[in-house]
PDB file of N, CA and C in Angstrom:
ATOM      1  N   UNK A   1    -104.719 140.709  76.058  1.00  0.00           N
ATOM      2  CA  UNK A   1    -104.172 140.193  74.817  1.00  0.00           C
ATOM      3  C   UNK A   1    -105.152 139.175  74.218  1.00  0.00           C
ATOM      4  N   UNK A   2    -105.386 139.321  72.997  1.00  0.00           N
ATOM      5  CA  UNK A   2    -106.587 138.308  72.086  1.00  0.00           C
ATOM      6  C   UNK A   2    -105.654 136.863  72.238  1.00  0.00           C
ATOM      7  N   UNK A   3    -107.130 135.976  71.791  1.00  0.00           N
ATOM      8  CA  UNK A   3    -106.337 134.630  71.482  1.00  0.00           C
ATOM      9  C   UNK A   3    -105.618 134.341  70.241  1.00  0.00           C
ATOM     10  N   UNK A   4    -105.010 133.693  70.654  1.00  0.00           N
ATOM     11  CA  UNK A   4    -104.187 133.622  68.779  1.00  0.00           C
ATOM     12  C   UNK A   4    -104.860 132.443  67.939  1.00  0.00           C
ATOM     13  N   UNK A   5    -105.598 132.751  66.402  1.00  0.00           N
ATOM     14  CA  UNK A   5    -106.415 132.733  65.586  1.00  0.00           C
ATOM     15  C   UNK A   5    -105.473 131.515  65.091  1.00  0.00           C
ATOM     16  N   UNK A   6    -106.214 130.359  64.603  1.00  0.00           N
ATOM     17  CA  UNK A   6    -105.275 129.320  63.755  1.00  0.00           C
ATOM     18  C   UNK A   6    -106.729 129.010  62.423  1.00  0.00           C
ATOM     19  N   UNK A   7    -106.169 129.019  61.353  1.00  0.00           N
ATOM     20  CA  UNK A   7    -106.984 128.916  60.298  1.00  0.00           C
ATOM     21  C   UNK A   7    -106.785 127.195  59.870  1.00  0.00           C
ATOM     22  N   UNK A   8    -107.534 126.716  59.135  1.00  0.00           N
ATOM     23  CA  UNK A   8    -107.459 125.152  58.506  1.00  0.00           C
ATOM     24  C   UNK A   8    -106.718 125.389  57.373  1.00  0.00           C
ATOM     25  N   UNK A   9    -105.970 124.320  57.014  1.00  0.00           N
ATOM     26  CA  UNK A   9    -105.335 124.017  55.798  1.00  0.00           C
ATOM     27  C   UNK A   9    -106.263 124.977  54.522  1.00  0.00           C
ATOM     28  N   UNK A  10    -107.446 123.957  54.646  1.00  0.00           N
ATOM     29  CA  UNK A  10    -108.162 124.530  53.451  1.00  0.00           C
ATOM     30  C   UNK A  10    -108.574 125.831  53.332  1.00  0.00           C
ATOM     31  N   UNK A  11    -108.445 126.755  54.468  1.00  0.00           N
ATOM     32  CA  UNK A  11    -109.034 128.133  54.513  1.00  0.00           C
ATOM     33  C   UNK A  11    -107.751 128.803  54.071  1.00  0.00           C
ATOM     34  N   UNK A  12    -106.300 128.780  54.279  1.00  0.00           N
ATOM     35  CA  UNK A  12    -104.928 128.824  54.033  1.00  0.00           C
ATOM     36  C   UNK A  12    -104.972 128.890  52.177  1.00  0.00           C
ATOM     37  N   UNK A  13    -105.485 127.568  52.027  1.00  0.00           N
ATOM     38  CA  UNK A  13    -105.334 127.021  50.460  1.00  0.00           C
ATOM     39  C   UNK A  13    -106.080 127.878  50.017  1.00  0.00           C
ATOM     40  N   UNK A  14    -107.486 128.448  50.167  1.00  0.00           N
ATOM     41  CA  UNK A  14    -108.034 128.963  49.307  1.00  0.00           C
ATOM     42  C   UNK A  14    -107.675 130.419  49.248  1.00  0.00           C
ATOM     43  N   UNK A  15    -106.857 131.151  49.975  1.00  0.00           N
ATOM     44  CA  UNK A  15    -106.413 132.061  50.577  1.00  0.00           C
ATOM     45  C   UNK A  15    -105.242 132.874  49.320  1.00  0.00           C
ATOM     46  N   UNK A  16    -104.529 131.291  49.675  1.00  0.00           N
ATOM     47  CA  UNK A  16    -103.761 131.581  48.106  1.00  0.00           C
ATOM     48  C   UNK A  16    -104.169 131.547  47.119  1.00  0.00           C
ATOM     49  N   UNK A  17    -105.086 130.689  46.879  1.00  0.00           N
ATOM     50  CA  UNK A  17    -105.043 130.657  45.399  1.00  0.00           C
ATOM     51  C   UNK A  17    -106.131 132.124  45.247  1.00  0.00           C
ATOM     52  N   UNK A  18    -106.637 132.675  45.920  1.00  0.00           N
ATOM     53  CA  UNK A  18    -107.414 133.955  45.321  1.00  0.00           C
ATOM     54  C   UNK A  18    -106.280 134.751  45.072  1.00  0.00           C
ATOM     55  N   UNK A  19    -105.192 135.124  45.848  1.00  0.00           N
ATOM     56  CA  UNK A  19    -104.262 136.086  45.717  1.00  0.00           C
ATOM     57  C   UNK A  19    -103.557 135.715  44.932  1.00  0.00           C
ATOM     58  N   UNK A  20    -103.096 134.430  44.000  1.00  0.00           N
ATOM     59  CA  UNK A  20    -102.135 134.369  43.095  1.00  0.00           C
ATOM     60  C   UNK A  20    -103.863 134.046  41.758  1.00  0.00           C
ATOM     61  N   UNK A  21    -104.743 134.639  42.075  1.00  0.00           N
ATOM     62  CA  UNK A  21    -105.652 134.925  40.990  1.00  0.00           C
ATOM     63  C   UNK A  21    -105.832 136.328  40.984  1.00  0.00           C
ATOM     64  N   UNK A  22    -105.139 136.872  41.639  1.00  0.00           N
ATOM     65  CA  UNK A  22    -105.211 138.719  42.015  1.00  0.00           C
ATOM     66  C   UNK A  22    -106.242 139.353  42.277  1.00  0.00           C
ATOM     67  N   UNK A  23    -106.906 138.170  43.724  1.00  0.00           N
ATOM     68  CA  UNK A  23    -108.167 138.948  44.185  1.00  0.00           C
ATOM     69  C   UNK A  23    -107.677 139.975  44.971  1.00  0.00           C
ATOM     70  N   UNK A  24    -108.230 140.588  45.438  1.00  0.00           N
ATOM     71  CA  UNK A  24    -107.566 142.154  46.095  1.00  0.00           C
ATOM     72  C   UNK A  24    -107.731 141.676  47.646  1.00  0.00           C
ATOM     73  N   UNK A  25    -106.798 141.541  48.811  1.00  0.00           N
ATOM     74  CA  UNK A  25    -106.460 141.696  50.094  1.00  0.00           C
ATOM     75  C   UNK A  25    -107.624 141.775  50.624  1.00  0.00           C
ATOM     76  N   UNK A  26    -108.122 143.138  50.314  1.00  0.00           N
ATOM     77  CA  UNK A  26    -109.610 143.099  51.158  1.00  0.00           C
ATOM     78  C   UNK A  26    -110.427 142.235  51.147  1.00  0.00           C
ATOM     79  N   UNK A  27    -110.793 141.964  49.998  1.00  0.00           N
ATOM     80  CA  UNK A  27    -111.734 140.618  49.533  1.00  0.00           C
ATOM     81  C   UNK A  27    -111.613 139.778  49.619  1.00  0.00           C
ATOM     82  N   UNK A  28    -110.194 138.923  50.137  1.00  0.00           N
ATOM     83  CA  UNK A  28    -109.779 137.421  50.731  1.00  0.00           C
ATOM     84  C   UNK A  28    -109.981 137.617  52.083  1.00  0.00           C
ATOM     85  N   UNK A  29    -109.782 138.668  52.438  1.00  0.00           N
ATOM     86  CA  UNK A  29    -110.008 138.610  54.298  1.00  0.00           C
ATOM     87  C   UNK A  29    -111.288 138.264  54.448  1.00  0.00           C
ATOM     88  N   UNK A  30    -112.705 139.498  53.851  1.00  0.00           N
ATOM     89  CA  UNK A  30    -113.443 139.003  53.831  1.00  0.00           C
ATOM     90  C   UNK A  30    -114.213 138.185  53.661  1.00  0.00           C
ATOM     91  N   UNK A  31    -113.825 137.154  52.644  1.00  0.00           N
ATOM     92  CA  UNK A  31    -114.158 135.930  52.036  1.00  0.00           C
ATOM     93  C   UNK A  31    -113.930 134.670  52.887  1.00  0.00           C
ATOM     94  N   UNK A  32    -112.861 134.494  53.178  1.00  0.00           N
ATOM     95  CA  UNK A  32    -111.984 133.577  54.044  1.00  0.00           C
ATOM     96  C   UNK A  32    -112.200 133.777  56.220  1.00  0.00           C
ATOM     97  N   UNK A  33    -111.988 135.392  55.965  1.00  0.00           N
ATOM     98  CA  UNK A  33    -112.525 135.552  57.591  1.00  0.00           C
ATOM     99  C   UNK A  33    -111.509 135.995  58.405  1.00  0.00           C
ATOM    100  N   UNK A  34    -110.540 135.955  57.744  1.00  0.00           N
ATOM    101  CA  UNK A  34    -108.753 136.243  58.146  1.00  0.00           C
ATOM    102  C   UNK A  34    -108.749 137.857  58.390  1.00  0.00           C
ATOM    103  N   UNK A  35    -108.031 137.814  59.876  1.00  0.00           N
ATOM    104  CA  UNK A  35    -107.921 139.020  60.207  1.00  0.00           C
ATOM    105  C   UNK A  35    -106.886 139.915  60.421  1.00  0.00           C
ATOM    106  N   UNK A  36    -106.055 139.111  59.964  1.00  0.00           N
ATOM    107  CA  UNK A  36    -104.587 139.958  59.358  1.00  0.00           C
ATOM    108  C   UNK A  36    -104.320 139.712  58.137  1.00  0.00           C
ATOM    109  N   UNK A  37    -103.687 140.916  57.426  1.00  0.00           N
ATOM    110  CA  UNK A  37    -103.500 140.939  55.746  1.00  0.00           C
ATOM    111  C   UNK A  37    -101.914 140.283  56.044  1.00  0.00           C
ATOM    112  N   UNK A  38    -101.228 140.571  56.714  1.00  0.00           N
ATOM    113  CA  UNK A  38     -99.538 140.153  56.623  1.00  0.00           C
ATOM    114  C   UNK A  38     -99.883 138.341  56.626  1.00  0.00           C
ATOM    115  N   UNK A  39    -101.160 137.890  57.222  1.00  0.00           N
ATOM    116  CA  UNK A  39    -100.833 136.012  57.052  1.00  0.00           C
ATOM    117  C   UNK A  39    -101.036 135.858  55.636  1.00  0.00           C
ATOM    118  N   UNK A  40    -101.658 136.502  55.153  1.00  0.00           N
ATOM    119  CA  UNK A  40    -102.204 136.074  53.756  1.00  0.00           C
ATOM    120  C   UNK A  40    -100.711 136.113  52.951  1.00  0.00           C
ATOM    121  N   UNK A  41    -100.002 137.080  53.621  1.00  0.00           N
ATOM    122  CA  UNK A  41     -98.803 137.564  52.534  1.00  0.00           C
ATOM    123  C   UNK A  41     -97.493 136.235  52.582  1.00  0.00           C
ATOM    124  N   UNK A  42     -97.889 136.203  54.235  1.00  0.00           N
ATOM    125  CA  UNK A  42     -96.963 134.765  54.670  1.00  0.00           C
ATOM    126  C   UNK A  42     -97.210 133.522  54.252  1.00  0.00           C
ATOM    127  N   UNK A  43     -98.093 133.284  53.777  1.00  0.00           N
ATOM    128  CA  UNK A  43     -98.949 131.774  53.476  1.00  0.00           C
ATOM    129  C   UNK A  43     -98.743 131.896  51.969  1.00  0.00           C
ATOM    130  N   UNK A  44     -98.640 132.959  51.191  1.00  0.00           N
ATOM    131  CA  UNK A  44     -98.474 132.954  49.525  1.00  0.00           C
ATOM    132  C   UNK A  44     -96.875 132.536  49.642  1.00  0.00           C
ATOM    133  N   UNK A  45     -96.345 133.441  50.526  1.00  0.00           N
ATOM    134  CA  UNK A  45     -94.334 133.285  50.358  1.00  0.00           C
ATOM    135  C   UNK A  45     -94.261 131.723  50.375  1.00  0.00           C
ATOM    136  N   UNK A  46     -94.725 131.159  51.833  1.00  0.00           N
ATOM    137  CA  UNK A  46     -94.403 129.805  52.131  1.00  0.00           C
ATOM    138  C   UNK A  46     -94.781 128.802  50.374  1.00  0.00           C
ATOM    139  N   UNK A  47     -95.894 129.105  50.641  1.00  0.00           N
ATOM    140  CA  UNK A  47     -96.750 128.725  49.473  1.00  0.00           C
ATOM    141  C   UNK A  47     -95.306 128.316  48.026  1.00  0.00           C
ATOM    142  N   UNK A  48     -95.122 129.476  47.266  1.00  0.00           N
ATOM    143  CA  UNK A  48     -94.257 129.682  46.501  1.00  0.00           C
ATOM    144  C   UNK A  48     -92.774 129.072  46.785  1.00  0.00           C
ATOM    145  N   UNK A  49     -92.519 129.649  47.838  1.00  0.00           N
ATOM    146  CA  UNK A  49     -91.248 128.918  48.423  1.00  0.00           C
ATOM    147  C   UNK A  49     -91.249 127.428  48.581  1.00  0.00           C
ATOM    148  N   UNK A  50     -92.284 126.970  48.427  1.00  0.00           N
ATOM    149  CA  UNK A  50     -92.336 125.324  48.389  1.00  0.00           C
ATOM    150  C   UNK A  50     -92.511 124.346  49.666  1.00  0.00           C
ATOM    151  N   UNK A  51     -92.795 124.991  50.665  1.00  0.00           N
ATOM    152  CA  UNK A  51     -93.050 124.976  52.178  1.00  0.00           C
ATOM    153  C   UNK A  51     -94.221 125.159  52.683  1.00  0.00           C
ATOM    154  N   UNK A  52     -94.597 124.199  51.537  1.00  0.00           N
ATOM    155  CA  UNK A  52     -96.347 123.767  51.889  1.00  0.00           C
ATOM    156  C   UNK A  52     -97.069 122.943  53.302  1.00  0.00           C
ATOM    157  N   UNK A  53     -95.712 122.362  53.910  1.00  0.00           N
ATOM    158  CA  UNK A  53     -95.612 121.860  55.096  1.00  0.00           C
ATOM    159  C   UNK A  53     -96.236 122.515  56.275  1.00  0.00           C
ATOM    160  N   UNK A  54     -95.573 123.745  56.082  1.00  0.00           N
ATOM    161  CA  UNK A  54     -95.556 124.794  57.150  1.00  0.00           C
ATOM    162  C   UNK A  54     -97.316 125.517  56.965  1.00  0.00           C
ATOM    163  N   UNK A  55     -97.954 125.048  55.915  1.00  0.00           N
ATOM    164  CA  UNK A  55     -99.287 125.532  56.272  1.00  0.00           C
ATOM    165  C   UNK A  55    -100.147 124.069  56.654  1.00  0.00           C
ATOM    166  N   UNK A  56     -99.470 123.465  57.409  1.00  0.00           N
ATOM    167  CA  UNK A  56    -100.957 122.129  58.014  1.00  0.00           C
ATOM    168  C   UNK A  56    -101.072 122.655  59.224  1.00  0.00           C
TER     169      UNK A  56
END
């Protein structure tokens, strides 16, 4: 079993804001380094939902 991956605030932050600029999935992973598309999807919800907490 892999280790489990923890990203920085700021790699999180910039994460969103490409995807609520409608960079395309592929291109934030690659950009950022993130190796699951479902965190990106979780970190926009939180994001929006106002549970900015939950990404430090």
């Amino acid at each position: 079993m892999g280790k489990k991956q923890t990203y920085s605030y700021e790699t999180k932050m910039k994460a969103i804001e490409m995807k609520l600029a409608n960079v395309p999935v592929n291109e934030i992973m690659k950009v950022c380094e993130i190796k699951n598309n479902t965190q990106i999807y979780q970190w926009v919800k939180w994001y929006q939902e106002g549970e900015v907490h939950r990404l430090q």
